[in-house]
C-alpha atoms as a PDB file:
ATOM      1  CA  UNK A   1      -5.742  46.345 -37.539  1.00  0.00           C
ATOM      2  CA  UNK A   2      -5.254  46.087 -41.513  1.00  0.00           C
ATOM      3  CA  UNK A   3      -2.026  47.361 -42.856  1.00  0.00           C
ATOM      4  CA  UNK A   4      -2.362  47.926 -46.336  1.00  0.00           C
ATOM      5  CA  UNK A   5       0.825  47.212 -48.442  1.00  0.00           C
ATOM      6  CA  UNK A   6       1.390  48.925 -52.123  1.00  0.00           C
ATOM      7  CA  UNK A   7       4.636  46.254 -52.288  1.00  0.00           C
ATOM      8  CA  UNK A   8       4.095  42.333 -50.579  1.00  0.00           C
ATOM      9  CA  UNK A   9       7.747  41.829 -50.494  1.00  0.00           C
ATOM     10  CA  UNK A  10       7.745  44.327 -47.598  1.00  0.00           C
ATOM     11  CA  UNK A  11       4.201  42.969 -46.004  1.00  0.00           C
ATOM     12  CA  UNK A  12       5.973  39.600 -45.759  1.00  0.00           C
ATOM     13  CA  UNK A  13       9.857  41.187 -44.480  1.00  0.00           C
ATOM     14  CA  UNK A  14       7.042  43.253 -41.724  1.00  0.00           C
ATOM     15  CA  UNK A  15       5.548  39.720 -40.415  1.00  0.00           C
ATOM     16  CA  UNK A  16       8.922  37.761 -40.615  1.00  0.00           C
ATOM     17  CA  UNK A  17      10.430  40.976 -38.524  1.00  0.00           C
ATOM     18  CA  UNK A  18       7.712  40.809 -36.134  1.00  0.00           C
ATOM     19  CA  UNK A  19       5.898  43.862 -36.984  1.00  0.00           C
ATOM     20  CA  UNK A  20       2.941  41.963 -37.639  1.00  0.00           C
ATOM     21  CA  UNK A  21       0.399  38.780 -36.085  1.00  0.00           C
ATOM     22  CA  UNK A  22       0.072  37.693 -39.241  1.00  0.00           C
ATOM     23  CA  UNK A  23      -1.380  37.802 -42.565  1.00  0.00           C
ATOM     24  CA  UNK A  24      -2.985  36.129 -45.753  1.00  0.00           C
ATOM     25  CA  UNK A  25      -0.743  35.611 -48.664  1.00  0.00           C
ATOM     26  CA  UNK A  26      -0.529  33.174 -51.289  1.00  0.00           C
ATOM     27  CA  UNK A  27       1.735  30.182 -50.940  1.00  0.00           C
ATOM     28  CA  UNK A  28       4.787  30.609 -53.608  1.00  0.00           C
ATOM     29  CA  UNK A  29       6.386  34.091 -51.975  1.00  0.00           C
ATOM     30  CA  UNK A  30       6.103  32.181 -48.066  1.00  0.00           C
ATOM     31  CA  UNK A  31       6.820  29.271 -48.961  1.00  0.00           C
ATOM     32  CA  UNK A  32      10.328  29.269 -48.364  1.00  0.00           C
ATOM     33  CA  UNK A  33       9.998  31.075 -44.945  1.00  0.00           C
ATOM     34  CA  UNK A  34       7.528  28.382 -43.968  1.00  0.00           C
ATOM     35  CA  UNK A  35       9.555  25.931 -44.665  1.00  0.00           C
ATOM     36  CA  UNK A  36      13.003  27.407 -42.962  1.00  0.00           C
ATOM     37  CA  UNK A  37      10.498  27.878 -39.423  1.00  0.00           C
ATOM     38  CA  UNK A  38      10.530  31.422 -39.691  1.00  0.00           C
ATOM     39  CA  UNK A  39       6.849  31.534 -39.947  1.00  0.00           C
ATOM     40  CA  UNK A  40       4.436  29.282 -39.951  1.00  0.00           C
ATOM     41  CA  UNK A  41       1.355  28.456 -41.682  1.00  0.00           C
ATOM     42  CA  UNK A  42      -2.103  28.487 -39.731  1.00  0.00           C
ATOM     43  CA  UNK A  43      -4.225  27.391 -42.441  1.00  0.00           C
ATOM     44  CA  UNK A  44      -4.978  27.299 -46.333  1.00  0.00           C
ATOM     45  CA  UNK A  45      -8.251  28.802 -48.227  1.00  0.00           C
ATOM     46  CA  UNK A  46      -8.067  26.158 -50.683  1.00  0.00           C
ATOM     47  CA  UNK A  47     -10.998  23.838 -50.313  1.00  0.00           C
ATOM     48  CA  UNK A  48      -8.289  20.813 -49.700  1.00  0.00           C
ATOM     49  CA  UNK A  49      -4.828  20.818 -48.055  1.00  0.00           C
ATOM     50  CA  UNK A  50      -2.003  21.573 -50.576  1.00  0.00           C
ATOM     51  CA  UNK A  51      -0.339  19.275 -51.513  1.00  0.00           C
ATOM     52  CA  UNK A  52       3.473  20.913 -50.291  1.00  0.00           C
ATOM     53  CA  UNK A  53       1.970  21.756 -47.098  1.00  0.00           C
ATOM     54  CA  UNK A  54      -0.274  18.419 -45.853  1.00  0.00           C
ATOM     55  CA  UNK A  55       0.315  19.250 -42.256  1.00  0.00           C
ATOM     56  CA  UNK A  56      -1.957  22.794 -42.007  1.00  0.00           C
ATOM     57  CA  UNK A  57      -5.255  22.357 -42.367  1.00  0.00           C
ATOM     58  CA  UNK A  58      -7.626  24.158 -44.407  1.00  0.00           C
ATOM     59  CA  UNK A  59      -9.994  26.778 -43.397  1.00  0.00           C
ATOM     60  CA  UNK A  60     -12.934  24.958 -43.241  1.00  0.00           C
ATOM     61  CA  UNK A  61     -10.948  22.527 -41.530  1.00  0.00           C
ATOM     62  CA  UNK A  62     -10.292  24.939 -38.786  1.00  0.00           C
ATOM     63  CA  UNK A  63     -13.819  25.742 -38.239  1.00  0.00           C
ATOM     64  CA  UNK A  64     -14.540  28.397 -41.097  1.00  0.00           C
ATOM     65  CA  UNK A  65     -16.784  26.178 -43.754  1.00  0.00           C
ATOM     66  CA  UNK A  66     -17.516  29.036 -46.493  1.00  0.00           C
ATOM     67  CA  UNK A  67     -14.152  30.514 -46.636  1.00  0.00           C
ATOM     68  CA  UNK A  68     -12.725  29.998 -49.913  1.00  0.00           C
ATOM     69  CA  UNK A  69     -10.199  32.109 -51.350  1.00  0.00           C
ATOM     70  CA  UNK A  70      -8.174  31.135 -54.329  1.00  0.00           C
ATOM     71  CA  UNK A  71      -5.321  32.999 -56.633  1.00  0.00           C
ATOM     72  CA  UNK A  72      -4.947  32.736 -59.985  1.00  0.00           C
ATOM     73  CA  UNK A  73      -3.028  33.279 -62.695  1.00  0.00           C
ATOM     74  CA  UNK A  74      -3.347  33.400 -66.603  1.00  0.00           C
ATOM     75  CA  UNK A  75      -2.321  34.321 -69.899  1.00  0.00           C
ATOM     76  CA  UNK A  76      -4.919  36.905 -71.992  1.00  0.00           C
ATOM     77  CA  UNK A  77      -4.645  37.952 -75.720  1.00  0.00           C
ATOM     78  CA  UNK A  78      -6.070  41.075 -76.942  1.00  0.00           C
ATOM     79  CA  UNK A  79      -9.764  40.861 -78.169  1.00  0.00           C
ATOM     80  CA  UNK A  80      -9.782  39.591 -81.928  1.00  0.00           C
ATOM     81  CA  UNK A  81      -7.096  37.706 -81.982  1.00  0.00           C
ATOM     82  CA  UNK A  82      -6.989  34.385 -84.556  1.00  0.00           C
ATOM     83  CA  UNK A  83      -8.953  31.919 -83.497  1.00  0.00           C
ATOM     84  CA  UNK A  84      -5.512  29.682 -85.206  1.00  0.00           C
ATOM     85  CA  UNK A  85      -3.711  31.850 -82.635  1.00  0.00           C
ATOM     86  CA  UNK A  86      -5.621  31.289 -79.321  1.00  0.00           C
ATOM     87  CA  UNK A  87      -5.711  27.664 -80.188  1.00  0.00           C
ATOM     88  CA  UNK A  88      -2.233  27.006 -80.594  1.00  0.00           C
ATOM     89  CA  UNK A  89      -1.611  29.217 -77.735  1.00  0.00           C
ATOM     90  CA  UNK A  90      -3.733  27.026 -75.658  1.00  0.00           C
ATOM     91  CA  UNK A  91      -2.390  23.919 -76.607  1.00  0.00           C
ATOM     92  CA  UNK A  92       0.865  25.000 -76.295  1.00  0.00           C
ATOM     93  CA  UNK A  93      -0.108  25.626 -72.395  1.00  0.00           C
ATOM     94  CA  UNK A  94      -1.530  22.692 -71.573  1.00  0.00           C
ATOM     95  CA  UNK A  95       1.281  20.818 -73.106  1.00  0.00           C
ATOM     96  CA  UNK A  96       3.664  22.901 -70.437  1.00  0.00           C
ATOM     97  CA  UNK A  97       1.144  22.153 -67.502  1.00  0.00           C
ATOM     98  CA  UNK A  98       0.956  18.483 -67.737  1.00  0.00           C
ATOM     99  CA  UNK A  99       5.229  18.463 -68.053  1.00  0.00           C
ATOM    100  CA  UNK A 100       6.604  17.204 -65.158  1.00  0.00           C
ATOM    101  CA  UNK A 101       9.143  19.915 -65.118  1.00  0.00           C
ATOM    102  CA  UNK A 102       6.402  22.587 -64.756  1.00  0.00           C
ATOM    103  CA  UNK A 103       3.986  20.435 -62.201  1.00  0.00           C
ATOM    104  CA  UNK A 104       6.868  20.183 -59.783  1.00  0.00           C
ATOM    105  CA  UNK A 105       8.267  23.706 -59.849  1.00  0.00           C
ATOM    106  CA  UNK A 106       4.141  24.784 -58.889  1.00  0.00           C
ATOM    107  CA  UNK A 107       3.931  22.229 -56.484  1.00  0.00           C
ATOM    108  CA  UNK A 108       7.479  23.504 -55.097  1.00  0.00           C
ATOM    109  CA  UNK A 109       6.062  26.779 -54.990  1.00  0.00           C
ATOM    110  CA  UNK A 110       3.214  25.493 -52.653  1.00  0.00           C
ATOM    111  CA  UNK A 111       0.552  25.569 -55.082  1.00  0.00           C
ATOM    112  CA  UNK A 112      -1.915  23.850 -57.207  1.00  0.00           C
ATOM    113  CA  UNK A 113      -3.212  23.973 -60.642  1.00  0.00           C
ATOM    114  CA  UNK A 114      -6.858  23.935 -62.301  1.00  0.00           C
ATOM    115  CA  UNK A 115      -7.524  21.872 -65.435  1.00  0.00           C
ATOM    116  CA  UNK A 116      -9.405  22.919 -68.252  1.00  0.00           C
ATOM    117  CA  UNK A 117      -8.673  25.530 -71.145  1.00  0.00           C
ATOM    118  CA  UNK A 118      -9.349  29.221 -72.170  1.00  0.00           C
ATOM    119  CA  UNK A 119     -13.641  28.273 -72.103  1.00  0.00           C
ATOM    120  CA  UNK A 120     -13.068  27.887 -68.303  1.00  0.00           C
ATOM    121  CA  UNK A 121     -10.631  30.791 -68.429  1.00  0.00           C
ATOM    122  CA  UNK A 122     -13.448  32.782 -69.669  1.00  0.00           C
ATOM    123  CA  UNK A 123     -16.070  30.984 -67.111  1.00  0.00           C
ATOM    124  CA  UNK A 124     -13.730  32.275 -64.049  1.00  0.00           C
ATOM    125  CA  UNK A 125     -14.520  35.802 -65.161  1.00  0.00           C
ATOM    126  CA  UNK A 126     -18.412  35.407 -65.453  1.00  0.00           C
ATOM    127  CA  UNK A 127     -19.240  34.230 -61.816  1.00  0.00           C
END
């Protein structure tokens, strides 16, 4: 039965309590759960296992070949901003996501990060 949820902090308190089987979520609010035992992790959506979690198996893995589900974040400016802008905004970002500071606190968090810049930004939005 779905449960819909307006707030995932209580979704996830529900599972760890029991009220729940369980439920898809992305990796950085679990994470620490997972790894404390008190839940565990089935499988991952991501088209290869994570790199925090190399022990569950992905999806397809587990016998589901077309399941793909991904998250995403990123950062938008309002339409008609300086190109001067956008540029340095985008270089700025890409200096702060190949620091090693910032690659382990996403792997920490159980995740993984694309490459690229705002032209595949804008590519995720026209599939």
């Amino acid at each position: 039965m779905h449960t819909p949820y307006n707030q995932l902090p209580q979704a996830i308190t529900d599972l760890v309590g029991g009220q729940h089987l369980f439920m898809f979520a992305a990796t950085s609010p679990v994470t620490g759960f997972i790894n404390s035992g008190r839940l565990k992790a089935l499988a991952v959506s991501s088209p290869e296992r994570l790199a925090n979690f190399k022990d569950v198996p992905t999806m397809s893995e587990e016998g589901f070949p077309n399941f793909l589900v991904r998250d995403w974040q990123g950062l938008a400016v309002r339409s008609g901003t300086p190109v001067d802008i956008t540029e340095k905004l985008t270089d700025a970002l890409v200096r702060a996501r190949e620091s090693t500071e910032v690659k382990n606190v996403i792997a920490t968090m159980g995740a993984s990060q694309a490459s690229g810049g705002s032209a595949d930004f804008v590519k995720l939005f026209s599939q």
